[in-house]
PDB file of N, CA and C in Angstrom:
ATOM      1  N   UNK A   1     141.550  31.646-142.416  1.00  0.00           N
ATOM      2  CA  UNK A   1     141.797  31.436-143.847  1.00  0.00           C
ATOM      3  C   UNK A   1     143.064  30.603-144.049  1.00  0.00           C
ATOM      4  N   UNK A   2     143.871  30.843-143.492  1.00  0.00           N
ATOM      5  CA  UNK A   2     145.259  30.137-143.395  1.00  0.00           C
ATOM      6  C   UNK A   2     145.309  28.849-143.129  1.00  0.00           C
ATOM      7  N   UNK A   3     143.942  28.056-142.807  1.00  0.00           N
ATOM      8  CA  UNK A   3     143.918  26.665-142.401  1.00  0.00           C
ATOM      9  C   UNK A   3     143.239  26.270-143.070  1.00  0.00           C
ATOM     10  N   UNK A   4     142.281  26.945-143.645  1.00  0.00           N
ATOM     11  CA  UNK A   4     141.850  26.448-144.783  1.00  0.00           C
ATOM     12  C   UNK A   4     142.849  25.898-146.061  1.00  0.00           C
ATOM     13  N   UNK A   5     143.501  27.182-146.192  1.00  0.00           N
ATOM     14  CA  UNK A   5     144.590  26.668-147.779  1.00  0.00           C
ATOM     15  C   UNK A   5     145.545  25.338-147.180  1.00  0.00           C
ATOM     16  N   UNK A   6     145.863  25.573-145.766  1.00  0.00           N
ATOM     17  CA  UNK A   6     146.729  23.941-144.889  1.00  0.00           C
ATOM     18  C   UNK A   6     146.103  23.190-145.594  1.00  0.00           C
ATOM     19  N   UNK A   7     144.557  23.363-144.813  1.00  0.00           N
ATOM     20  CA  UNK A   7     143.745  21.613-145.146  1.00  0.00           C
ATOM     21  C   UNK A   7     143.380  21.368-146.399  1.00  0.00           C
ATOM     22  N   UNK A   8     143.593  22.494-147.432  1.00  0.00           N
ATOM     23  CA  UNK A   8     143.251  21.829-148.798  1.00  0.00           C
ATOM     24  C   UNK A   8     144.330  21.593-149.639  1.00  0.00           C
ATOM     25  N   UNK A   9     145.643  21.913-148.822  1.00  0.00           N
ATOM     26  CA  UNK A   9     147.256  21.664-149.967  1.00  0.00           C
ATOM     27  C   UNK A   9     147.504  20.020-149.005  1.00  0.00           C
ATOM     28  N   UNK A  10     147.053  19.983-147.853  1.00  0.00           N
ATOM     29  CA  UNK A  10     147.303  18.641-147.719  1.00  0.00           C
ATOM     30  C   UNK A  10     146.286  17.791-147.633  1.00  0.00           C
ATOM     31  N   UNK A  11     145.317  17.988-148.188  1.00  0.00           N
ATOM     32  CA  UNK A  11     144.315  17.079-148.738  1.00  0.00           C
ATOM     33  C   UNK A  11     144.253  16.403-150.077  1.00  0.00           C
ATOM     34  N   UNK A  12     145.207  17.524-150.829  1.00  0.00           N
ATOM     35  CA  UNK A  12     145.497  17.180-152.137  1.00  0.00           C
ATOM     36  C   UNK A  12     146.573  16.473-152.146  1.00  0.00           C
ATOM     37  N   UNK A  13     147.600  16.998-151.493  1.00  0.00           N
ATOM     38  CA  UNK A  13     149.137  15.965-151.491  1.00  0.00           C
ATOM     39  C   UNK A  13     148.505  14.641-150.807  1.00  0.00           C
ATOM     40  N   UNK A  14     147.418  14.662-150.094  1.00  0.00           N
ATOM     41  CA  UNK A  14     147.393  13.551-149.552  1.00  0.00           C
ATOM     42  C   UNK A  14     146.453  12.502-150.799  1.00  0.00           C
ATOM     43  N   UNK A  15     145.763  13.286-151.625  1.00  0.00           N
ATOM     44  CA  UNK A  15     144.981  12.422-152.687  1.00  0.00           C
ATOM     45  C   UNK A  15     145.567  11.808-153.793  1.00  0.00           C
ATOM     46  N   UNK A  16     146.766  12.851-154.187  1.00  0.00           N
ATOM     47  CA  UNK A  16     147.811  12.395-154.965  1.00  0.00           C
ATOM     48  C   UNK A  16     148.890  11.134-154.711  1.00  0.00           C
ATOM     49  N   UNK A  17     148.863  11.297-153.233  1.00  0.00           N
ATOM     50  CA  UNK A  17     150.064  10.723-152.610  1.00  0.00           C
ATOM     51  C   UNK A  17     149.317   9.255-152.688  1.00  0.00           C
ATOM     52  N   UNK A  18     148.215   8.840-152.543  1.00  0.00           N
ATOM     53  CA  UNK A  18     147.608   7.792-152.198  1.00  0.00           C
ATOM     54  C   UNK A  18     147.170   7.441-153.461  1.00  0.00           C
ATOM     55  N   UNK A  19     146.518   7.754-153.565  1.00  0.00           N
ATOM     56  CA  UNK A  19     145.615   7.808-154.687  1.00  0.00           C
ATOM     57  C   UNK A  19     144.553   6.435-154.705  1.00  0.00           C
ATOM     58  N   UNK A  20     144.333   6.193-153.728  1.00  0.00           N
ATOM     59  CA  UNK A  20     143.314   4.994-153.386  1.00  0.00           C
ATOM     60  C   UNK A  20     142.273   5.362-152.909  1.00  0.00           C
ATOM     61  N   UNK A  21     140.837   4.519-153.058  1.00  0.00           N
ATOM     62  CA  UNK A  21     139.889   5.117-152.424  1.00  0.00           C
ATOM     63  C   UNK A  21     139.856   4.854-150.672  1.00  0.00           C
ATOM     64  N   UNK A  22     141.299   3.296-150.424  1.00  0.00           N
ATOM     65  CA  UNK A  22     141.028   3.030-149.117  1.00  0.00           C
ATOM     66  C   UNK A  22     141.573   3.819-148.537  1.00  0.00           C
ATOM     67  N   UNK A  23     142.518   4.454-148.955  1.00  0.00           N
ATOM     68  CA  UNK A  23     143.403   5.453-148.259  1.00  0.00           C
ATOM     69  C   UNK A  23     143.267   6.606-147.767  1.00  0.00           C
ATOM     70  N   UNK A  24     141.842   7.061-148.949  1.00  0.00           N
ATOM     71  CA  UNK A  24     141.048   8.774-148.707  1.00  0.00           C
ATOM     72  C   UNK A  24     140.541   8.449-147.372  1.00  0.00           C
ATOM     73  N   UNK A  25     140.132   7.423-146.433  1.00  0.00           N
ATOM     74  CA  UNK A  25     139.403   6.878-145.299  1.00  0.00           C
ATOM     75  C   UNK A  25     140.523   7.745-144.681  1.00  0.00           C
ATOM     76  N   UNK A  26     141.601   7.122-144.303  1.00  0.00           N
ATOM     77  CA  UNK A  26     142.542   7.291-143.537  1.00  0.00           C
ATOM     78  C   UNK A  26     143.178   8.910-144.153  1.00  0.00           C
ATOM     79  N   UNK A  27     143.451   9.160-145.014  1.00  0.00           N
ATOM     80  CA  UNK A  27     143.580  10.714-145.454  1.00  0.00           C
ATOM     81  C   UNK A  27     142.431  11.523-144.391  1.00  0.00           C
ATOM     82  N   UNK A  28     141.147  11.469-144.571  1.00  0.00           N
ATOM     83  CA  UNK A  28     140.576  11.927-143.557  1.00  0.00           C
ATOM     84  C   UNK A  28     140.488  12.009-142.490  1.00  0.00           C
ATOM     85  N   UNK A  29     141.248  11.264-142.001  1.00  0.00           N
ATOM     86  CA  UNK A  29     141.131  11.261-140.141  1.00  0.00           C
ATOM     87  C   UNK A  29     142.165  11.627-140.292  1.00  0.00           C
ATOM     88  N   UNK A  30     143.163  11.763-140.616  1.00  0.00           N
ATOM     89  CA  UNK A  30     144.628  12.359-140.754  1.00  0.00           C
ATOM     90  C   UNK A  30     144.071  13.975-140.658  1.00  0.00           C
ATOM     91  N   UNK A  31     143.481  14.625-141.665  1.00  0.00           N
ATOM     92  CA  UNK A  31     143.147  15.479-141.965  1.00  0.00           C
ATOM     93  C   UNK A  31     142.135  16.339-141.045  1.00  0.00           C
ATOM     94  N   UNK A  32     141.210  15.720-140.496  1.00  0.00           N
ATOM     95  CA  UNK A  32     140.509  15.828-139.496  1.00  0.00           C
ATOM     96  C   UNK A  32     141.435  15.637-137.853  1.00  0.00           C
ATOM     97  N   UNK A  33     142.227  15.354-137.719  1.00  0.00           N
ATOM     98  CA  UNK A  33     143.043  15.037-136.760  1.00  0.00           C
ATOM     99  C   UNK A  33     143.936  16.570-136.356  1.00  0.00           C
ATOM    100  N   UNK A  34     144.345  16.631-137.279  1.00  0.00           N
ATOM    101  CA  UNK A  34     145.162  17.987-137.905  1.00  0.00           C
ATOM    102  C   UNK A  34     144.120  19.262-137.667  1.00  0.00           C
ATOM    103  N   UNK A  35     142.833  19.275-137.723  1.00  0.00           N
ATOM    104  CA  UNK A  35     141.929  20.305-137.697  1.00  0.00           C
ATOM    105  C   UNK A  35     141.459  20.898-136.744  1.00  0.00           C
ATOM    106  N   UNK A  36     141.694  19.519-135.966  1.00  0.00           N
ATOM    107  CA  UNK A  36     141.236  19.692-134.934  1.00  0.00           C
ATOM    108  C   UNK A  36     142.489  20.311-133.454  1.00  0.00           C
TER     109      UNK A  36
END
């Protein structure tokens, strides 16, 4: 559960932070990187 709330407070800082659609690309492998 605890990685869940990780990957969704920095999925959001990361959607905010960008706020591009090219960037959500790279937000995801960031994010996925991290998950793994």
């Amino acid at each position: 559960r605890e990685l869940e709330v990780q990957f969704g407070r920095l999925w959001t800082e990361c959607q905010i932070c960008q706020g591009s659609l090219h960037q959500d690309v790279l937000c995801t492998r960031s994010a996925s990187f991290s998950h793994v």
